[in-house]
N, C-alpha and C. Protein backbone atom coordinates (compact mmCIF):
# COMPACT_ATOMS: atom_id res chain seq x y z
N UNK A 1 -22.50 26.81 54.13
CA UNK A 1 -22.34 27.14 55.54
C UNK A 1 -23.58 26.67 56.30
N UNK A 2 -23.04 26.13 57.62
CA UNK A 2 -24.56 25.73 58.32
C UNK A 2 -24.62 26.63 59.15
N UNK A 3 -25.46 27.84 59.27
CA UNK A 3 -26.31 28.49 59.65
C UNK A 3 -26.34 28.77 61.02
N UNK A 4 -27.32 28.08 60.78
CA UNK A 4 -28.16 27.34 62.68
C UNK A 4 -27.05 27.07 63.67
N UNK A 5 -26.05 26.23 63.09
CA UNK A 5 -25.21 25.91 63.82
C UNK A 5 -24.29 26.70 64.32
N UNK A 6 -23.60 27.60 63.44
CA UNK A 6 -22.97 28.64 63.59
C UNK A 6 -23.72 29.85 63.97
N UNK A 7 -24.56 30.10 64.04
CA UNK A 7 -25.30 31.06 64.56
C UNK A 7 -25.49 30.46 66.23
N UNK A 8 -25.49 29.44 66.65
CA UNK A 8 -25.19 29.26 68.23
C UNK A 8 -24.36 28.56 68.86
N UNK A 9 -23.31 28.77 68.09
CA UNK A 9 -21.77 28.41 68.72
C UNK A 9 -21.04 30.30 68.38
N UNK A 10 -21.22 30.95 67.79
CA UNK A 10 -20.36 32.35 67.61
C UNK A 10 -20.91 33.28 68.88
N UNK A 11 -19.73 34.01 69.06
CA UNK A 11 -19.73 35.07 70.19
C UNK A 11 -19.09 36.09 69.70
N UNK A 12 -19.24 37.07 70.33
CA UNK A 12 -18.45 37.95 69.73
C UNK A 12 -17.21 38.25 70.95
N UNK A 13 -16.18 38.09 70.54
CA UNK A 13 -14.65 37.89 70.97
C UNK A 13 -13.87 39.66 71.08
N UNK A 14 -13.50 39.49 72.85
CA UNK A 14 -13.05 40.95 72.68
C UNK A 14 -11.05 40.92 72.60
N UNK A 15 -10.65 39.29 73.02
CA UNK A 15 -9.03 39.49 73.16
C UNK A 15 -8.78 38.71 72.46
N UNK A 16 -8.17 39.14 71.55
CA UNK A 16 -7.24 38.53 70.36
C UNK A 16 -6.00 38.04 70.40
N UNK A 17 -5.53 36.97 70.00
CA UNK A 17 -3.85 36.71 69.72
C UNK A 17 -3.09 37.89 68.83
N UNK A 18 -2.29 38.31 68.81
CA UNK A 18 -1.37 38.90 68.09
C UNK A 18 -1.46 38.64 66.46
N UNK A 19 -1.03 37.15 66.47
CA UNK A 19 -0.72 36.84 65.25
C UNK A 19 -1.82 37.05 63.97
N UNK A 20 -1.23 37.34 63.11
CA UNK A 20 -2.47 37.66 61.92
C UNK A 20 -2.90 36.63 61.58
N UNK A 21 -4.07 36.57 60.91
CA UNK A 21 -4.88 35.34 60.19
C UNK A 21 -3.98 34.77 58.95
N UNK A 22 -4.14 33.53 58.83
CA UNK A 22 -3.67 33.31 57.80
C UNK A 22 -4.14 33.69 56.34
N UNK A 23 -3.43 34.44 55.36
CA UNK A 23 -3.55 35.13 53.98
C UNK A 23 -4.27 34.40 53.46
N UNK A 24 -4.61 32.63 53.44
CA UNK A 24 -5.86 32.00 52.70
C UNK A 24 -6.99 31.99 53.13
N UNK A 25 -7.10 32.27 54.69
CA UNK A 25 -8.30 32.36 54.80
C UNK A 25 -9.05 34.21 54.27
N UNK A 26 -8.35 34.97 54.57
CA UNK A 26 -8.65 36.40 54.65
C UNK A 26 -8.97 36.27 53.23
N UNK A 27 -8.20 36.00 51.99
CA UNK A 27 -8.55 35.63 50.56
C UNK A 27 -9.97 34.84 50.80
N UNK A 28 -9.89 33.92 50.99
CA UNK A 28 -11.42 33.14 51.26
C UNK A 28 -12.84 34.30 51.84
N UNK A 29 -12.46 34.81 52.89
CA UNK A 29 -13.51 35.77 53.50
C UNK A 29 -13.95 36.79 52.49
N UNK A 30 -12.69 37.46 51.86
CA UNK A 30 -12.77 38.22 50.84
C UNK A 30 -13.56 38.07 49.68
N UNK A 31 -13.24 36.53 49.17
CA UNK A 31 -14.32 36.04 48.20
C UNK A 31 -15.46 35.46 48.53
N UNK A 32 -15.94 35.20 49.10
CA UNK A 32 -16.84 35.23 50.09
C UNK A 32 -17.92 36.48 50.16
N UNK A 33 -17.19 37.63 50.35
CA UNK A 33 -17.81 38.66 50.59
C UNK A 33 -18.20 39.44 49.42
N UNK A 34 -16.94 39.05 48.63
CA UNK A 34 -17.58 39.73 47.25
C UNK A 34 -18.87 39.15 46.43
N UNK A 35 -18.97 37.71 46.64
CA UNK A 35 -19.75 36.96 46.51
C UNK A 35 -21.61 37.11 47.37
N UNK A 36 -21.06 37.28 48.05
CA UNK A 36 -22.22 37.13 49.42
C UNK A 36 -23.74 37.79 49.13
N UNK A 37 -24.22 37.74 49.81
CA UNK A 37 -25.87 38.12 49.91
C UNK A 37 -25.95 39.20 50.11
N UNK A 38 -27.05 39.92 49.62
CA UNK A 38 -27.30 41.50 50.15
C UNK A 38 -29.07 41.16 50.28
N UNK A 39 -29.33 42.79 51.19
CA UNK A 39 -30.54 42.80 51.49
C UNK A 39 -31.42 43.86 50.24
N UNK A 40 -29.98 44.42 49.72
CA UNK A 40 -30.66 45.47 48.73
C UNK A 40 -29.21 45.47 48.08
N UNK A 41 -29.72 45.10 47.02
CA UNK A 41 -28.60 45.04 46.02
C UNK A 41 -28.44 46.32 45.47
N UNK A 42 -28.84 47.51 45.12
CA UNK A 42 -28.86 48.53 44.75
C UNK A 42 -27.80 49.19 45.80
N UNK A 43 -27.54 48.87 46.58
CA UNK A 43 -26.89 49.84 47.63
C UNK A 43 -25.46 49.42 47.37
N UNK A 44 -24.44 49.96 46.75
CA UNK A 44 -22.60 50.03 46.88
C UNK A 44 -22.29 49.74 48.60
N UNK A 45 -21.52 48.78 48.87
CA UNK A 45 -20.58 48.67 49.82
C UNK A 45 -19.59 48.12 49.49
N UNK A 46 -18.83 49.21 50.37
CA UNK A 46 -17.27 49.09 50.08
C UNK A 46 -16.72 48.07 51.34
N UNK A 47 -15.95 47.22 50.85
CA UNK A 47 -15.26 46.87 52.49
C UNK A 47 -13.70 46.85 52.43
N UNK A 48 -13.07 47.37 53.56
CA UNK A 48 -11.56 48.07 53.82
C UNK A 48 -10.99 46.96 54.74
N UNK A 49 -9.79 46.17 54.44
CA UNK A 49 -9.28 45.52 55.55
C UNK A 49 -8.16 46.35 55.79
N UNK A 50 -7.99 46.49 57.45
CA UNK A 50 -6.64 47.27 57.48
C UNK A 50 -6.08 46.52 58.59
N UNK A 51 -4.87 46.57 59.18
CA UNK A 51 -4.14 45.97 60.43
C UNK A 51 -4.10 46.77 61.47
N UNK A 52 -3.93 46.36 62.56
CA UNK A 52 -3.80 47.12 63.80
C UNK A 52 -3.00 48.20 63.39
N UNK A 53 -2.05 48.34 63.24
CA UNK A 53 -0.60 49.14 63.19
C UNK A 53 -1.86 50.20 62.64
N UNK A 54 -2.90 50.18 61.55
CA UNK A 54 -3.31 51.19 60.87
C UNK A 54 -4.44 51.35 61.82
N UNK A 55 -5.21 50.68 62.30
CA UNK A 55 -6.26 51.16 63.42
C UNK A 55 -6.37 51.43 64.77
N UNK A 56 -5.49 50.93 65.54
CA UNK A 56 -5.92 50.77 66.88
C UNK A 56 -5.27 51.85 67.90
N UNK A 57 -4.14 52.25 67.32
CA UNK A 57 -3.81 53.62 67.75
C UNK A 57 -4.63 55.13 67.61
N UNK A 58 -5.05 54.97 66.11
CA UNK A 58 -5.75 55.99 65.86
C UNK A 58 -7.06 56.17 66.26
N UNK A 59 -7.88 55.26 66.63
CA UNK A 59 -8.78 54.91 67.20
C UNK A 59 -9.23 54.93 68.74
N UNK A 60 -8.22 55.18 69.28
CA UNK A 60 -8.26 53.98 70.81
C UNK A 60 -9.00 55.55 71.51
N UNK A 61 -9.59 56.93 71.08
CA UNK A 61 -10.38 57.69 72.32
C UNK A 61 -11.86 57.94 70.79
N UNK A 62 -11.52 57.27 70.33
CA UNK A 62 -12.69 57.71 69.07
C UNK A 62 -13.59 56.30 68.85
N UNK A 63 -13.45 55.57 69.60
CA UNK A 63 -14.44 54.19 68.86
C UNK A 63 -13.70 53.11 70.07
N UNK A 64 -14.79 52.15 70.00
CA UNK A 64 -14.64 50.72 70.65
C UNK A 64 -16.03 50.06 71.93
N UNK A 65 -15.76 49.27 72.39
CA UNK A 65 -16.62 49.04 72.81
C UNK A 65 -16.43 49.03 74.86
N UNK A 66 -18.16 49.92 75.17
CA UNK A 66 -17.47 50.30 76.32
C UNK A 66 -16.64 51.49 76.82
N UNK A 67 -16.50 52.03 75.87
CA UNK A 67 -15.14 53.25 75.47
C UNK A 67 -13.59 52.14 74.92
N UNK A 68 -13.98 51.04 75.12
CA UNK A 68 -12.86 50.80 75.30
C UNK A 68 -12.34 50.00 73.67
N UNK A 69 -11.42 50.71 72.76
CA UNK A 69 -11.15 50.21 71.55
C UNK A 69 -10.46 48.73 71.91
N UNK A 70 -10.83 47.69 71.04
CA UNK A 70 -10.45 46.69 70.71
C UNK A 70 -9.03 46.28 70.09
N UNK A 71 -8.41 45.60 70.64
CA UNK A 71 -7.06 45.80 69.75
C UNK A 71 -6.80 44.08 68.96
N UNK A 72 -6.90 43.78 67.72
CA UNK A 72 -7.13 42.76 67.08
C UNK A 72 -6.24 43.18 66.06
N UNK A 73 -5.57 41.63 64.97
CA UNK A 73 -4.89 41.64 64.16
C UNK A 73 -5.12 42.58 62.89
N UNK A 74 -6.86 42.26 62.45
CA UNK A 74 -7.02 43.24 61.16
C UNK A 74 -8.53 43.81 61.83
N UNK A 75 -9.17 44.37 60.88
CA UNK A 75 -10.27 45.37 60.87
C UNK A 75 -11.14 45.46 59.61
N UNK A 76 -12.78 45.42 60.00
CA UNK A 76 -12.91 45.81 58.68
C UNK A 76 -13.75 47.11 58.52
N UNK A 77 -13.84 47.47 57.57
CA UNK A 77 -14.52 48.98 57.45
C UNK A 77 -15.39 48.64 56.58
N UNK A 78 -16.75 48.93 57.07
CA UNK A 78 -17.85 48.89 55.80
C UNK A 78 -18.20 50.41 55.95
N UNK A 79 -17.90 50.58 54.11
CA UNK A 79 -18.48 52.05 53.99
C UNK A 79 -19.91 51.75 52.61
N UNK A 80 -20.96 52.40 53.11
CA UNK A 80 -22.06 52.10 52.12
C UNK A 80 -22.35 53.67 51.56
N UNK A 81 -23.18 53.40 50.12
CA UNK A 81 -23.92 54.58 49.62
C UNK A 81 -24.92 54.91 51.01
N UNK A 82 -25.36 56.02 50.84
CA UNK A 82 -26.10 56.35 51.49
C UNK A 82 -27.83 56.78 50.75
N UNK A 83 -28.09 55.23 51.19
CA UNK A 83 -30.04 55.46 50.47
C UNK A 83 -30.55 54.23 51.85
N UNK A 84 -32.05 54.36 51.35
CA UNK A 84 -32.87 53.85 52.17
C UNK A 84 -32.82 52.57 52.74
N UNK A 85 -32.56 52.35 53.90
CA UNK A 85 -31.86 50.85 53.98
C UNK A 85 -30.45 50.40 54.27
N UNK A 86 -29.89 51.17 54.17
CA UNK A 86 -28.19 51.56 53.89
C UNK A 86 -27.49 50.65 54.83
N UNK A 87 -28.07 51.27 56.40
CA UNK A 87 -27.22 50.67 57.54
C UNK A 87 -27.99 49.73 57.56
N UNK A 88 -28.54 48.71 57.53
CA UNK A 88 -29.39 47.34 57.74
C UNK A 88 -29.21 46.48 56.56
N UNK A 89 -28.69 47.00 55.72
CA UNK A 89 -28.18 46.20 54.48
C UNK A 89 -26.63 45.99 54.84
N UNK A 90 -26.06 47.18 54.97
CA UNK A 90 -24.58 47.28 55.92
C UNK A 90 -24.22 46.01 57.03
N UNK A 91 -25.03 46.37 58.12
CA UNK A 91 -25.18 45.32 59.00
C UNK A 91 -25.47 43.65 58.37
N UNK A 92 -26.48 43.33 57.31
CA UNK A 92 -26.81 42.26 57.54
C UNK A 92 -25.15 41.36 56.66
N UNK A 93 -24.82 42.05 55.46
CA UNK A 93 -23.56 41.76 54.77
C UNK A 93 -22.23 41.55 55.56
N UNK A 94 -22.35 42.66 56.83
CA UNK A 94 -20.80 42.63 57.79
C UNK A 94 -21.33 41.64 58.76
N UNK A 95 -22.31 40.72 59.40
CA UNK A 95 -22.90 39.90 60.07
C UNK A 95 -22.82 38.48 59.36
N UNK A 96 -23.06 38.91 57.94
CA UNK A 96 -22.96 37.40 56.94
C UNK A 96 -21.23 37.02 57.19
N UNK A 97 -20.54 37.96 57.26
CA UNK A 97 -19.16 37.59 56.78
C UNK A 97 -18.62 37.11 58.01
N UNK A 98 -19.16 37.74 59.05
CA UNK A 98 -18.77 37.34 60.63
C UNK A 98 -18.90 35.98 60.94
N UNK A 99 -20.53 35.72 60.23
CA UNK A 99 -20.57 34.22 60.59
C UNK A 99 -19.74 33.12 59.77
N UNK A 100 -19.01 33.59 58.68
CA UNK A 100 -17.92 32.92 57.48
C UNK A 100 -17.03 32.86 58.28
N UNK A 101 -16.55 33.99 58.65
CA UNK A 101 -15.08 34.12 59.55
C UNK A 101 -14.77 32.82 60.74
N UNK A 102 -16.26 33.23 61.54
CA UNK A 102 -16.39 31.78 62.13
C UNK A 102 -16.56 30.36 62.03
N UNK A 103 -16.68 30.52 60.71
CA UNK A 103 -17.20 28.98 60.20
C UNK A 103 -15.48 28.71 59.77
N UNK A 104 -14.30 29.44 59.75
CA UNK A 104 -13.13 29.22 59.09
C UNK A 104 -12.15 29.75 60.53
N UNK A 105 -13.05 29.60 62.02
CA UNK A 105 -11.98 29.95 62.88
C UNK A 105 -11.56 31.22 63.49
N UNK A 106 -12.27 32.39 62.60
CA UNK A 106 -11.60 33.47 62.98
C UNK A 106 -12.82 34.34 63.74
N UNK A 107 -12.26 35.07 64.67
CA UNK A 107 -13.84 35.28 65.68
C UNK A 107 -13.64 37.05 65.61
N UNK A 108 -13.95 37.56 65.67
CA UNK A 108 -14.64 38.98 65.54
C UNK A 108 -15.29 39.98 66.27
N UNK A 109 -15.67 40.97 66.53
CA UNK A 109 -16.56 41.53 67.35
C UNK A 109 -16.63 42.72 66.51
N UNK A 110 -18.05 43.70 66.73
CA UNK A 110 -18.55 44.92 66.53
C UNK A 110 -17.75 45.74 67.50
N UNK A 111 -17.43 46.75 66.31
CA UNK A 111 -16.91 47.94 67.35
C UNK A 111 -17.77 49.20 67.55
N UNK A 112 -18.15 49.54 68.41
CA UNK A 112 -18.90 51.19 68.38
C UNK A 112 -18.54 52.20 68.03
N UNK A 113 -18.86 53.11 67.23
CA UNK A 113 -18.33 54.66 67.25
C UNK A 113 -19.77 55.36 66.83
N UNK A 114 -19.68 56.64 67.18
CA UNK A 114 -20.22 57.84 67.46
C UNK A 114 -20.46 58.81 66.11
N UNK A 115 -19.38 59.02 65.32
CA UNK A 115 -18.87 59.51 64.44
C UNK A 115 -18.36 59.03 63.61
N UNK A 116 -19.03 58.44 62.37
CA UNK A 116 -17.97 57.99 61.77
C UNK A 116 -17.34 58.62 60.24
N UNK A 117 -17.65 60.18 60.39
CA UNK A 117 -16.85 60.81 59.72
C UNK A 117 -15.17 61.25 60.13
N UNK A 118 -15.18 61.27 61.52
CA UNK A 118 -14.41 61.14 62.34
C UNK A 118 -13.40 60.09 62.44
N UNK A 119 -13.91 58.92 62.39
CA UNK A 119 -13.59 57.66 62.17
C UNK A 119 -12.93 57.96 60.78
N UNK A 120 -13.22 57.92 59.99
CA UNK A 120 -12.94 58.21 57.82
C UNK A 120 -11.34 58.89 58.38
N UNK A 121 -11.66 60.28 58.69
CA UNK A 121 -10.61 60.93 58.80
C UNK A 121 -9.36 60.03 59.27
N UNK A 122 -9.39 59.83 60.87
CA UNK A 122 -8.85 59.37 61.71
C UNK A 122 -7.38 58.02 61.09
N UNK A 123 -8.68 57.76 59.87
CA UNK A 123 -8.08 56.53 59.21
C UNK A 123 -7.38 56.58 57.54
N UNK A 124 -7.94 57.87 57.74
CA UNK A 124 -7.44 58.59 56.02
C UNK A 124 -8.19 58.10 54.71
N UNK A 125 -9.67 57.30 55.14
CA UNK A 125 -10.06 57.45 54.63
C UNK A 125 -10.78 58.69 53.27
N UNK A 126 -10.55 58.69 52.30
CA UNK A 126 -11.16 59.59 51.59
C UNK A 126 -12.54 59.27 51.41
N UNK A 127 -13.95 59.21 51.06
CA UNK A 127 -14.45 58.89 50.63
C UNK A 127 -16.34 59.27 50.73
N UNK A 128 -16.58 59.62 50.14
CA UNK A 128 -18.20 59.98 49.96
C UNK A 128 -19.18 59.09 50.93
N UNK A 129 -18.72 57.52 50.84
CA UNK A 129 -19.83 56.57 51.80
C UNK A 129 -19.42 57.01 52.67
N UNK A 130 -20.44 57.23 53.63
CA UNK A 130 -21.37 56.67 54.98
C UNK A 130 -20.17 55.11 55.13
N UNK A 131 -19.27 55.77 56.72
CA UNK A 131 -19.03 54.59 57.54
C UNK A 131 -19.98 54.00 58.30
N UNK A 132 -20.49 52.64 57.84
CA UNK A 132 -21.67 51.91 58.04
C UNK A 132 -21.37 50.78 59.53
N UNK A 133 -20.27 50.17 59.41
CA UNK A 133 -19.60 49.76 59.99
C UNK A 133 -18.10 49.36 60.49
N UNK A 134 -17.57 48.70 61.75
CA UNK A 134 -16.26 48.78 62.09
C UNK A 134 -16.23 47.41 62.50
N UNK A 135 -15.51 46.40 62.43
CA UNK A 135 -15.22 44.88 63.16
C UNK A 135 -13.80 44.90 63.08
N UNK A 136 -13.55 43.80 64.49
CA UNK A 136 -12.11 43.35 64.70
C UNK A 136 -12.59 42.63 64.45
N UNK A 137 -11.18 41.86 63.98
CA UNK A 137 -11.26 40.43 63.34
C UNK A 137 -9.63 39.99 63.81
N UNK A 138 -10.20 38.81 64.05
CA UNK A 138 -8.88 38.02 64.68
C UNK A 138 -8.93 36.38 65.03
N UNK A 139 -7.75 35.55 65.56
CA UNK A 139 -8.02 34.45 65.99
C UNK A 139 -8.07 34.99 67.93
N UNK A 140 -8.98 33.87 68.51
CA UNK A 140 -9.94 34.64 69.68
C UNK A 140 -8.24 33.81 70.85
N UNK A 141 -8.05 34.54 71.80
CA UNK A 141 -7.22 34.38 72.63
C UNK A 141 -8.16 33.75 74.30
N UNK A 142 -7.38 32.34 74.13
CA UNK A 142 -8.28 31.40 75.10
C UNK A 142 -8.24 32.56 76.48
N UNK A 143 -10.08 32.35 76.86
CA UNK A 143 -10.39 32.67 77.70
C UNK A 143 -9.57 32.76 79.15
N UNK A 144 -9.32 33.35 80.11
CA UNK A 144 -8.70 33.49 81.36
C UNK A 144 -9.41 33.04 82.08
N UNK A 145 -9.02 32.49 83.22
CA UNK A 145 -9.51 31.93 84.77
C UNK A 145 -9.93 32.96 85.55
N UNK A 146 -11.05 33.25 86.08
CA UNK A 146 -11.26 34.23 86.87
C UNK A 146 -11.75 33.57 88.37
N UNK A 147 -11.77 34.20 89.32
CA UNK A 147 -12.58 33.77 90.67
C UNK A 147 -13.53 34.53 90.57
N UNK A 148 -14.67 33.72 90.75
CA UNK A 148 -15.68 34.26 91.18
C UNK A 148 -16.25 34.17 92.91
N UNK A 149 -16.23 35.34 93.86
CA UNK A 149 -16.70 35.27 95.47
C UNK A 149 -17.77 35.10 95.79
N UNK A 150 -17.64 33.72 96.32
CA UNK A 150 -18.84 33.72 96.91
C UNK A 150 -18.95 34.44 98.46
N UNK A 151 -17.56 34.98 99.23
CA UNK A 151 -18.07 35.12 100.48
C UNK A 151 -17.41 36.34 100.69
N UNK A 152 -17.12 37.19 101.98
CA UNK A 152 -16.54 37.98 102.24
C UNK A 152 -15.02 38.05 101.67
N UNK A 153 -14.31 36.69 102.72
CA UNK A 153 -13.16 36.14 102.58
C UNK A 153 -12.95 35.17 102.20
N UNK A 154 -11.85 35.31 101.04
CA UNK A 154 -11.57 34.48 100.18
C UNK A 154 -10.71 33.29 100.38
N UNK A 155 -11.16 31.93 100.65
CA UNK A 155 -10.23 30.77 101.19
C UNK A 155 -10.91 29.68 100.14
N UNK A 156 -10.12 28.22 99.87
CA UNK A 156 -9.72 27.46 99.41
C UNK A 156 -11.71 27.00 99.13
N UNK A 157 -12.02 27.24 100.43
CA UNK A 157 -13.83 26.43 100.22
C UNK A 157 -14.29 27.44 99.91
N UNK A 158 -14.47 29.10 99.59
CA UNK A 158 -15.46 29.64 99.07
C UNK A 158 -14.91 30.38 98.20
N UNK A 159 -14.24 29.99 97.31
CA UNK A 159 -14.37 30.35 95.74
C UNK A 159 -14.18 29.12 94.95
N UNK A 160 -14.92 29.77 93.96
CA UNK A 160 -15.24 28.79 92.93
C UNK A 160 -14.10 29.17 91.73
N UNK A 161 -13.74 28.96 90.71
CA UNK A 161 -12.58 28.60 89.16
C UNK A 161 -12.95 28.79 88.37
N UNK A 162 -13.72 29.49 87.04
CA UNK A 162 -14.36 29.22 86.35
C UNK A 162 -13.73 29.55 85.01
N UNK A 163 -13.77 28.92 84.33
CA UNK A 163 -13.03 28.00 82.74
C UNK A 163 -13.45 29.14 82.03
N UNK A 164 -14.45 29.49 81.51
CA UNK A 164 -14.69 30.25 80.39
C UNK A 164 -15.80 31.24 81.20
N UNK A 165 -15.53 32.48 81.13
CA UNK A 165 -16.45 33.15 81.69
C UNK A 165 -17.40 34.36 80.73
N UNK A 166 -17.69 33.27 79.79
CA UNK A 166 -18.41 34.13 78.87
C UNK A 166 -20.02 33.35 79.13
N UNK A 167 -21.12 34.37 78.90
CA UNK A 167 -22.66 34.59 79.29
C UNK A 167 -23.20 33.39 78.01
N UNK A 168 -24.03 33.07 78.35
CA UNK A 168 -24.81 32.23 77.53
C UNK A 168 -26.47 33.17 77.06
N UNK A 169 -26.14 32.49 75.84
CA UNK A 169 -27.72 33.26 75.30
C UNK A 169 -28.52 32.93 75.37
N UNK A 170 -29.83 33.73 75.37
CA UNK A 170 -31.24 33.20 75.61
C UNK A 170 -31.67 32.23 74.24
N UNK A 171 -32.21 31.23 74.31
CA UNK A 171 -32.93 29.95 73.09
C UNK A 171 -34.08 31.33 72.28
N UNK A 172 -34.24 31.42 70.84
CA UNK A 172 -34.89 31.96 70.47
C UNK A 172 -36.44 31.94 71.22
N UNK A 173 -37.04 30.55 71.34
CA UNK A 173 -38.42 30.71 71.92
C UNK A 173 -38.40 31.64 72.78
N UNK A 174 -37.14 32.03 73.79
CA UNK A 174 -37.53 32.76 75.07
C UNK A 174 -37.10 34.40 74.32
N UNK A 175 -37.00 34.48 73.05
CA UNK A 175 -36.86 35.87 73.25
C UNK A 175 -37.93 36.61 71.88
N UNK A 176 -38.84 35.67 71.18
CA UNK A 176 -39.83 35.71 70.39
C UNK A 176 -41.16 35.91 71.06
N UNK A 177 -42.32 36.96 71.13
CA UNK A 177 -43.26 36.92 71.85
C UNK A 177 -44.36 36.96 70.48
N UNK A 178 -45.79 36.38 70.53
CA UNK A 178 -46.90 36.50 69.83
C UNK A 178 -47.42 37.21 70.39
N UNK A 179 -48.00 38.23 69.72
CA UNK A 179 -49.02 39.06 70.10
C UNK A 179 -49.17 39.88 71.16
N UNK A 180 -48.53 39.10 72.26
CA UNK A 180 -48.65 39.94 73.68
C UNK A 180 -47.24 39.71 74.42
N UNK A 181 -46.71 40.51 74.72
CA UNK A 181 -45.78 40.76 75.41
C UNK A 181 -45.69 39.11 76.32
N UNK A 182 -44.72 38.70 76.74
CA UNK A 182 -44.59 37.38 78.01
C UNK A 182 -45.56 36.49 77.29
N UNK A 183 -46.20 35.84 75.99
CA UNK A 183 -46.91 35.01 75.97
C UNK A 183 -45.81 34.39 74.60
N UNK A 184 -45.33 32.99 74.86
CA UNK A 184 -44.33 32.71 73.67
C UNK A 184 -45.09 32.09 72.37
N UNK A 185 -44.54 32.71 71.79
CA UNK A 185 -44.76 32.01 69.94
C UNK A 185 -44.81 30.28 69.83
C-alpha cells in the first residue's frame, strides 16, 4: 500500500450508496486486518462486521456524528481488551484498515458514541471488551451541487456552483510546530 498517497487523497465520507461492497473486497479487508499491524500486540481486538439492517436503526439516538448516525452499507465494531494503550492501539488498527478500504475504493468514516456499553447492548453484543471503536463503511455517494451566496439575492451573476464541497486539509508543515508554538519544523 502507498501510504503517503493514500493518506492525502482519503476523507472521511458521510453519504453512502445503498449497495453493499462487493464480498471480495470485504474478504480482502478482512484478511488484511487479520494480518495487519498493531501498536501493541499484547492487546486482543476483536472486529464485528454488521449491515445496516443490524445498525443503523438501533443506533440512530445513541451514536453518530454530530448527533447525527450515519447510515452506510456495513459497519465495523472494534472491541479491545482493556489494558494500557487499548484505545490508541484500537484506533491505530481501525485507521490502518480505513486506509486499505481506500486503497480498494471503499470510503468510510468514524462514528461517535458516548457509551459504548450502551452501544454492545443496543447491538446484542455480548462481550467483556471495551467498545473501542465504530466505522461506516461503504462505497462514497458522488458529492451534490450546492450554491454557495455570495449576495443578499440570489440571481444568475451572484452565485457561484460548486462540484465537490468537501474542505481541504492543512499540508503537514503547516500543522507541525518546533519548539515554539507558530515557528514551523
Amino acid at each position: 500500500m502507498k501510504y503517503k498517497e493514500i493518506i492525502s487523497e482519503i476523507k472521511s465520507v458521510r453519504v453512502y450508496k445503498k449497495e453493499e461492497v462487493d464480498a471480495n473486497l470485504l474478504k480482502e479487508l478482512k484478511q488484511y486486518y487479520e494480518q495487519g499491524k498493531r501498536l501493541v500486540d499484547d492487546i486482543e481486538v476483536e472486529v464485528i462486521r454488521k449491515s445496516r439492517d443490524e445498525v443503523f436503526e438501533q443506533l440512530k439516538d445513541y451514536a453518530g456524528y454530530n448527533d447525527r448516525m450515519i447510515e452506510a452499507p456495513h459497519y465495523l465494531i472494534f472491541l479491545s481488551e482493556e489494558k494500557d494503550h487499548y484505545i490508541e492501539n484500537a484506533g491505530y488498527r481501525a485507521q490502518d484498515i480505513m486506509l486499505k478500504a481506500w486503497s480498494l475504493g471503499i470510503a468510510s468514516c468514524w462514528i461517535t458514541f458516548e457509551d459504548g456499553e450502551i452501544i454492545k447492548n443496543k447491538l446484542g453484543i455480548d462481550s467483556d471488551k471495551k467498545l473501542a471503536a465504530l466505522i461506516a463503511l461503504g462505497y462514497e455517494e458522488p458529492q451534490f451541487k450546492v450554491l454557495y451566496e455570495k449576495g443578499k439575492y440570489n440571481t444568475s451573476s451572484n452565485v457561484k456552483v460548486i462540484d465537490d464541497n468537501t474542505s481541504e486539509r492543512l499540508g503537514i508543515r503547516d500543522l507541525v510546530f518546533s519548539k515554539e508554538w507558530g515557528k514551523k519544523a
